[in-house]
Protein backbone atom coordinates (compact mmCIF):
# COMPACT_ATOMS: atom_id res chain seq x y z
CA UNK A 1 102.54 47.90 144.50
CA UNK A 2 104.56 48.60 147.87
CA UNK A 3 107.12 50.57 145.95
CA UNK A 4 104.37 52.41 144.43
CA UNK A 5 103.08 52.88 148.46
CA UNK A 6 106.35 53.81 149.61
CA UNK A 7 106.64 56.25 146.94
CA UNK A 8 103.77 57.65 147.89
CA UNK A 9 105.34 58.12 151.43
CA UNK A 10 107.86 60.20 150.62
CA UNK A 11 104.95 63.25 150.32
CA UNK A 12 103.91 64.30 153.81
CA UNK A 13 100.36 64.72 154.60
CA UNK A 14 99.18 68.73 153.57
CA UNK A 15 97.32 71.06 155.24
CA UNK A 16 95.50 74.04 153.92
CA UNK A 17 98.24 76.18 155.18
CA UNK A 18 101.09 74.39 153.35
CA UNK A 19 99.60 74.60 149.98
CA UNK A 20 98.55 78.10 150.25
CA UNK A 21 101.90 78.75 151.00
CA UNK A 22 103.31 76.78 148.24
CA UNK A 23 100.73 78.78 146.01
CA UNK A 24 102.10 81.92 147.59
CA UNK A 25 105.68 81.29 146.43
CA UNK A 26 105.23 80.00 143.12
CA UNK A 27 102.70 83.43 142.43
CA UNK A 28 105.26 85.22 144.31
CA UNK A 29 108.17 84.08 142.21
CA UNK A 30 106.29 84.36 139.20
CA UNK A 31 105.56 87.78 139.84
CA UNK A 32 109.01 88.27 140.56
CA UNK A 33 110.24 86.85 137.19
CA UNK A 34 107.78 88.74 135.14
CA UNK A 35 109.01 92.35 137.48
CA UNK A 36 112.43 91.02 136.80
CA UNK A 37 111.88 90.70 132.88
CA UNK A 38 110.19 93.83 132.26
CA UNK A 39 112.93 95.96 134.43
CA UNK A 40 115.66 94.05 132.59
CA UNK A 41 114.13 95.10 129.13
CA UNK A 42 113.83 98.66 129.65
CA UNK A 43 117.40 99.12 131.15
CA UNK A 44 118.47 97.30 127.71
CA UNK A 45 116.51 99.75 125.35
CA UNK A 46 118.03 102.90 127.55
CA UNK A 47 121.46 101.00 127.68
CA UNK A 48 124.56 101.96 124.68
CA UNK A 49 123.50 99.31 121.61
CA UNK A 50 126.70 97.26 122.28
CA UNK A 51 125.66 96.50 125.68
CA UNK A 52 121.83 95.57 124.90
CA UNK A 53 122.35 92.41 124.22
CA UNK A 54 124.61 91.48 127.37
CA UNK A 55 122.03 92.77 129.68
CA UNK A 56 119.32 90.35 127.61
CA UNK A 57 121.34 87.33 128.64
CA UNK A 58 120.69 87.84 131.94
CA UNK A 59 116.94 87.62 131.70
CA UNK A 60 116.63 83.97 131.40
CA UNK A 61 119.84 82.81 133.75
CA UNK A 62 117.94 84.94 136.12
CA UNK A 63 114.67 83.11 135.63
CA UNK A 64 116.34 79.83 136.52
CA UNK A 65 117.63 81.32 139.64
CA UNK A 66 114.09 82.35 140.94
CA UNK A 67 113.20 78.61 139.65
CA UNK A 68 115.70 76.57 141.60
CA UNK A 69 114.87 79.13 144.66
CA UNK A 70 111.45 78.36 144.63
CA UNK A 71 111.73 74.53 144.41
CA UNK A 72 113.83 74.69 147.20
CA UNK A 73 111.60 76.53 149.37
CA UNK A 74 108.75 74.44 148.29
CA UNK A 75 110.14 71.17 148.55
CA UNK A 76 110.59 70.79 152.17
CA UNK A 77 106.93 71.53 152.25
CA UNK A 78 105.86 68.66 150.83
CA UNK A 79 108.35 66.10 151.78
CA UNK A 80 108.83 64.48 155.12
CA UNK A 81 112.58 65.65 155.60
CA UNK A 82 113.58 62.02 157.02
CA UNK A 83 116.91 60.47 155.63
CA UNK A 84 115.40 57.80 153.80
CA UNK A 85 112.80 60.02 152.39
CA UNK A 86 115.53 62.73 150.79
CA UNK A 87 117.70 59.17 149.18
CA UNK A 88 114.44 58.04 147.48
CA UNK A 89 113.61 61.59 146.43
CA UNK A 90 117.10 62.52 145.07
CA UNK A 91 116.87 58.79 143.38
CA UNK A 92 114.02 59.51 141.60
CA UNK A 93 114.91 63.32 140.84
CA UNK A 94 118.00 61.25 139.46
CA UNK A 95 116.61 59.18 137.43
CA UNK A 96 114.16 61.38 136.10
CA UNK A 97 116.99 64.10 135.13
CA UNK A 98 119.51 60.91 133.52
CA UNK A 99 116.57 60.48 130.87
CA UNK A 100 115.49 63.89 130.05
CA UNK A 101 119.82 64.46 129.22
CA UNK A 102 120.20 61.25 127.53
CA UNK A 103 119.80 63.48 124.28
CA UNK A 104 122.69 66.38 126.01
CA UNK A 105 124.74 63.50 127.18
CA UNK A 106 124.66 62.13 123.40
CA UNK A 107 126.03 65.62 122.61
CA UNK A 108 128.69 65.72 124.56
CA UNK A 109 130.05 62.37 123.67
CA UNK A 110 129.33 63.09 119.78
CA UNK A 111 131.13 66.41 120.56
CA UNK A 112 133.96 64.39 121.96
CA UNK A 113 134.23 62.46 119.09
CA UNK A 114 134.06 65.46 116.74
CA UNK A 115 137.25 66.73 118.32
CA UNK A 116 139.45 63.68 118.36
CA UNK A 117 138.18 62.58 114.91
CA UNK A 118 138.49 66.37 113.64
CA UNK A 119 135.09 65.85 111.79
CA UNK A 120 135.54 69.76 111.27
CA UNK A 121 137.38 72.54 112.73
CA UNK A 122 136.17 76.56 113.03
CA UNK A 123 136.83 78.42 109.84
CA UNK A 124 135.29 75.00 107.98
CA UNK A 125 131.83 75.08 105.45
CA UNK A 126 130.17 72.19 106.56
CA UNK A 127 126.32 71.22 105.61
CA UNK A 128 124.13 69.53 108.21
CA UNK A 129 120.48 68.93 107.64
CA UNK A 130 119.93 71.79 104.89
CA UNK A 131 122.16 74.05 107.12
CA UNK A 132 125.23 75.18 105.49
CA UNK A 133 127.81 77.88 106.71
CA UNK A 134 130.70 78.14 108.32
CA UNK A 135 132.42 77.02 111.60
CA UNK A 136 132.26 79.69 114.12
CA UNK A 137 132.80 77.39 117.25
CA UNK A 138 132.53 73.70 118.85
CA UNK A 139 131.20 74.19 121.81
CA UNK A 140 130.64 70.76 124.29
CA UNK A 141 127.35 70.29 122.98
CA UNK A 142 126.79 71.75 119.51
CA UNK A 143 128.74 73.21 116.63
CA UNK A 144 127.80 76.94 115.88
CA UNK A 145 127.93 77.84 112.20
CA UNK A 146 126.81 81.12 110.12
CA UNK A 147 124.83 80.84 107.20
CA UNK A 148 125.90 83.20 103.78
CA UNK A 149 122.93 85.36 104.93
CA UNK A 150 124.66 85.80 108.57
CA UNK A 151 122.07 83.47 110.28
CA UNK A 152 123.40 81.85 113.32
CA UNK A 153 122.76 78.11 113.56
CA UNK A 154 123.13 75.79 116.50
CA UNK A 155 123.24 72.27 115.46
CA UNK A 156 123.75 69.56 118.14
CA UNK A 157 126.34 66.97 117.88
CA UNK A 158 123.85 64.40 118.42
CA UNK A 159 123.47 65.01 114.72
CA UNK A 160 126.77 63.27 114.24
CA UNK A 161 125.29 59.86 115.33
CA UNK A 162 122.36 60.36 112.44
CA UNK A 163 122.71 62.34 109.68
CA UNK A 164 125.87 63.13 107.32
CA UNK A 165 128.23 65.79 107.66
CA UNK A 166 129.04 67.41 104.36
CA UNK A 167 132.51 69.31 104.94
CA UNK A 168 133.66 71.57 101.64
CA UNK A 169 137.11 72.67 103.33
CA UNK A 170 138.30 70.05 105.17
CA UNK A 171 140.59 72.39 107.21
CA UNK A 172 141.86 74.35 103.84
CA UNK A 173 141.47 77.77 103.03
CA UNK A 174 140.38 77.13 99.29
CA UNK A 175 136.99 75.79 98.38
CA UNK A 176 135.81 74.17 94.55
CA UNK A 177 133.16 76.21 93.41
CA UNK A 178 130.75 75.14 91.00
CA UNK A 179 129.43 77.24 88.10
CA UNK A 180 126.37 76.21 85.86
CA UNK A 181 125.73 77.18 82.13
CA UNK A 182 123.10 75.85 80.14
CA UNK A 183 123.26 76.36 76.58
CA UNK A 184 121.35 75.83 73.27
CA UNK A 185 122.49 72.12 72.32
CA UNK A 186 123.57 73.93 68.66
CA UNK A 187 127.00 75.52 69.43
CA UNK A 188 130.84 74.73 69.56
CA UNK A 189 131.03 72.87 72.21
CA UNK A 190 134.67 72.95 72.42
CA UNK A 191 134.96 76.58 71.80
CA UNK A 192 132.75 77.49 74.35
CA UNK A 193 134.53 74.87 77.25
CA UNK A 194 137.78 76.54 76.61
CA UNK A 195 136.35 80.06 76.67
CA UNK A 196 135.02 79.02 79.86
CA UNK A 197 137.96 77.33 81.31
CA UNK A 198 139.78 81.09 80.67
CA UNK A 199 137.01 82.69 82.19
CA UNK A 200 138.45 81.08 85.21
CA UNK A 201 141.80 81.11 85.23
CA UNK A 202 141.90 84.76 84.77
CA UNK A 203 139.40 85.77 87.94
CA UNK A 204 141.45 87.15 91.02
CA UNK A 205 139.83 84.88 93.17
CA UNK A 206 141.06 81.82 91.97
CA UNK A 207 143.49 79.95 94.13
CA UNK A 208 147.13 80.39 91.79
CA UNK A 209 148.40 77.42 90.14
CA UNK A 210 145.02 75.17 91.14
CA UNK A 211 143.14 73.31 88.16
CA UNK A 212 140.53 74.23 86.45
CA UNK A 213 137.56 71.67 85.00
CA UNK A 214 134.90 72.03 82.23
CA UNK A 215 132.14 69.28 82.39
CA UNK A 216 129.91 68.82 79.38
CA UNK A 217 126.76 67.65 79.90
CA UNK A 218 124.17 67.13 76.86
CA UNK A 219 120.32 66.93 78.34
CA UNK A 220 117.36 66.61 75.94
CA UNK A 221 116.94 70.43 76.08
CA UNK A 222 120.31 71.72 76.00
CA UNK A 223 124.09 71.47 76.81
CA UNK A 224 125.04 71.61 80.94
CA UNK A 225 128.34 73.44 81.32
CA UNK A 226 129.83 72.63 85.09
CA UNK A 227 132.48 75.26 85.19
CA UNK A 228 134.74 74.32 88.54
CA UNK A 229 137.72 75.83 89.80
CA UNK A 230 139.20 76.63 93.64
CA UNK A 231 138.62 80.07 95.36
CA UNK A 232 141.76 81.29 96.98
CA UNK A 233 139.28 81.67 100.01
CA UNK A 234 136.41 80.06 101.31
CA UNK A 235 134.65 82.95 102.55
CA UNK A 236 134.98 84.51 99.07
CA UNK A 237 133.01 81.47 97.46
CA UNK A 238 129.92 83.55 96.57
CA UNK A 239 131.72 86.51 95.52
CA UNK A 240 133.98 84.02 92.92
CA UNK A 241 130.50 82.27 91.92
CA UNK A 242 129.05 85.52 90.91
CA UNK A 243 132.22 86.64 89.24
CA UNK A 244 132.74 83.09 86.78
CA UNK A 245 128.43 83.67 86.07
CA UNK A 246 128.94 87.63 84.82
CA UNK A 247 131.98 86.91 83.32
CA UNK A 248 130.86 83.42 81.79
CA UNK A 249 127.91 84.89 80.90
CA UNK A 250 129.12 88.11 78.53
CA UNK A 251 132.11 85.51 77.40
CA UNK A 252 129.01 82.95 76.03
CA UNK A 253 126.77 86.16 74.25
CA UNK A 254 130.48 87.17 72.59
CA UNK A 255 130.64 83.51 71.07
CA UNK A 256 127.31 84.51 69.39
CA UNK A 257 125.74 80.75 71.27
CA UNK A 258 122.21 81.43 73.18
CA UNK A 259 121.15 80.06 76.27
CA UNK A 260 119.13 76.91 76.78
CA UNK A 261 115.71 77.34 77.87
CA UNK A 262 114.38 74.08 80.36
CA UNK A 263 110.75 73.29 79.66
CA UNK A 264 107.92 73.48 81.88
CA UNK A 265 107.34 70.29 83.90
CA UNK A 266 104.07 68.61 83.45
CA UNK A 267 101.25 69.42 85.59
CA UNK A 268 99.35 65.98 86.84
């Protein structure tokens, strides 16, 4: 209870003048903020396009400013401004800030060990959580990766401590791509896997002199052709997926086999 009661001290005793004046600075910074946003946003629409976007970023380092201004002014207000006072304050503001950043200061140690354990390295296609693109930086306390549809993800290295990190370079240039067929189950099957297997070995995006694989898989509706080879680059995955499908697909109709058709699943 007494460190409750000396806690307690640390606030000096307000008068109706102080808190109208604290009220006056947090309206009056408010106010300021908002001005400050709106200004800041029309100077960005008038502004060339390839500076719009700089001028944004100032909006909410700005905002902070006018935040850490007003605390400042305010907190003398309220605290007696004795020595003792300001160590229990600052111990308390300390303690308060060390567990609110226990999740940033998890980053920054998982982003420590990312670099010495070189978990992954920009120009990597790593998956996290669903997300999957590639490496565009390691900052200190997240990993910033682009998504094939140009989305920009931030992931947190905190992630590192919980959840697996699927890497498909490893620090190479080449990447295995995967191509599915699904057949009808009546066919040559061997015809059609080495038809395939060409299909792959002659696209311009395969990495020269890397092996190419056929996998046969028979399900109760049809035959599962996984058609893998290496990309000469990773960023051309998508482009060397669509290329073995067109390809694979006109090399199948030639063969005179028809494609499987997966039935419906039950409705409960």
């Amino acid at each position: 209870m007494s460190q409750n009661f000396d806690a307690w001290n640390v606030l000096r005793p307000l008068s109706w003048r102080d808190l109208l004046i604290v009220l006056a600075v947090l309206l009056l910074s408010s106010f300021i903020a908002f001005a400050f946003r709106q200004i800041t946003r029309r100077l960005a629409e008038k502004a060339p396009s390839r500076l719009r976007l700089s001028i944004l970023r100032i909006i909410p380092i700005t905002r902070f400013l006018i935040g850490v201004a007003a605390v400042a002014i305010i907190i003398p207000i309220i605290v007696e401004p004795t020595f003792r006072d300001v160590v229990a304050l600052l111990a308390s503001i300390g303690l308060a800030l060390a567990f609110a950043l226990k999740d940033y200061v998890s980053s920054l140690l998982a982003g420590l060990v990312t670099v010495l354990e070189n978990t992954y390295q920009p120009g990597d296609w790593i998956e996290v959580n669903g997300a999957y693109g590639e490496v565009k930086s390691i900052d200190a306390r997240a990993v910033r990766i682009t998504t094939p549809d140009d989305t920009e993800v931030v992931i947190p290295h905190l992630h590192l401590w919980t959840s697996s990190v699927f890497n498909a370079t490893g620090g190479k240039r080449s990447l295995l791509c995967v191509a599915d067929f699904y057949l009808h189950p009546e066919h040559d099957a061997r015809a059609a896997s080495q038809r395939l297997k060409e299909i792959a070995e002659q696209s311009s995006l395969r990495k020269p002199d890397s092996p190419v694989t056929v996998i046969v898989l028979e399900k109760p509706w049809g035959t599962h052709y996984r058609l893998k080879a290496y990309a000469n680059e990773s960023r051309e995955q998508f482009l060397f997926l669509t290329d073995l499908t067109i390809r694979g697909k006109e090399a199948v109709r030639a063969l005179g086999i028809r494609f499987a058709q997966a039935p419906y699943a039950e409705t409960k």
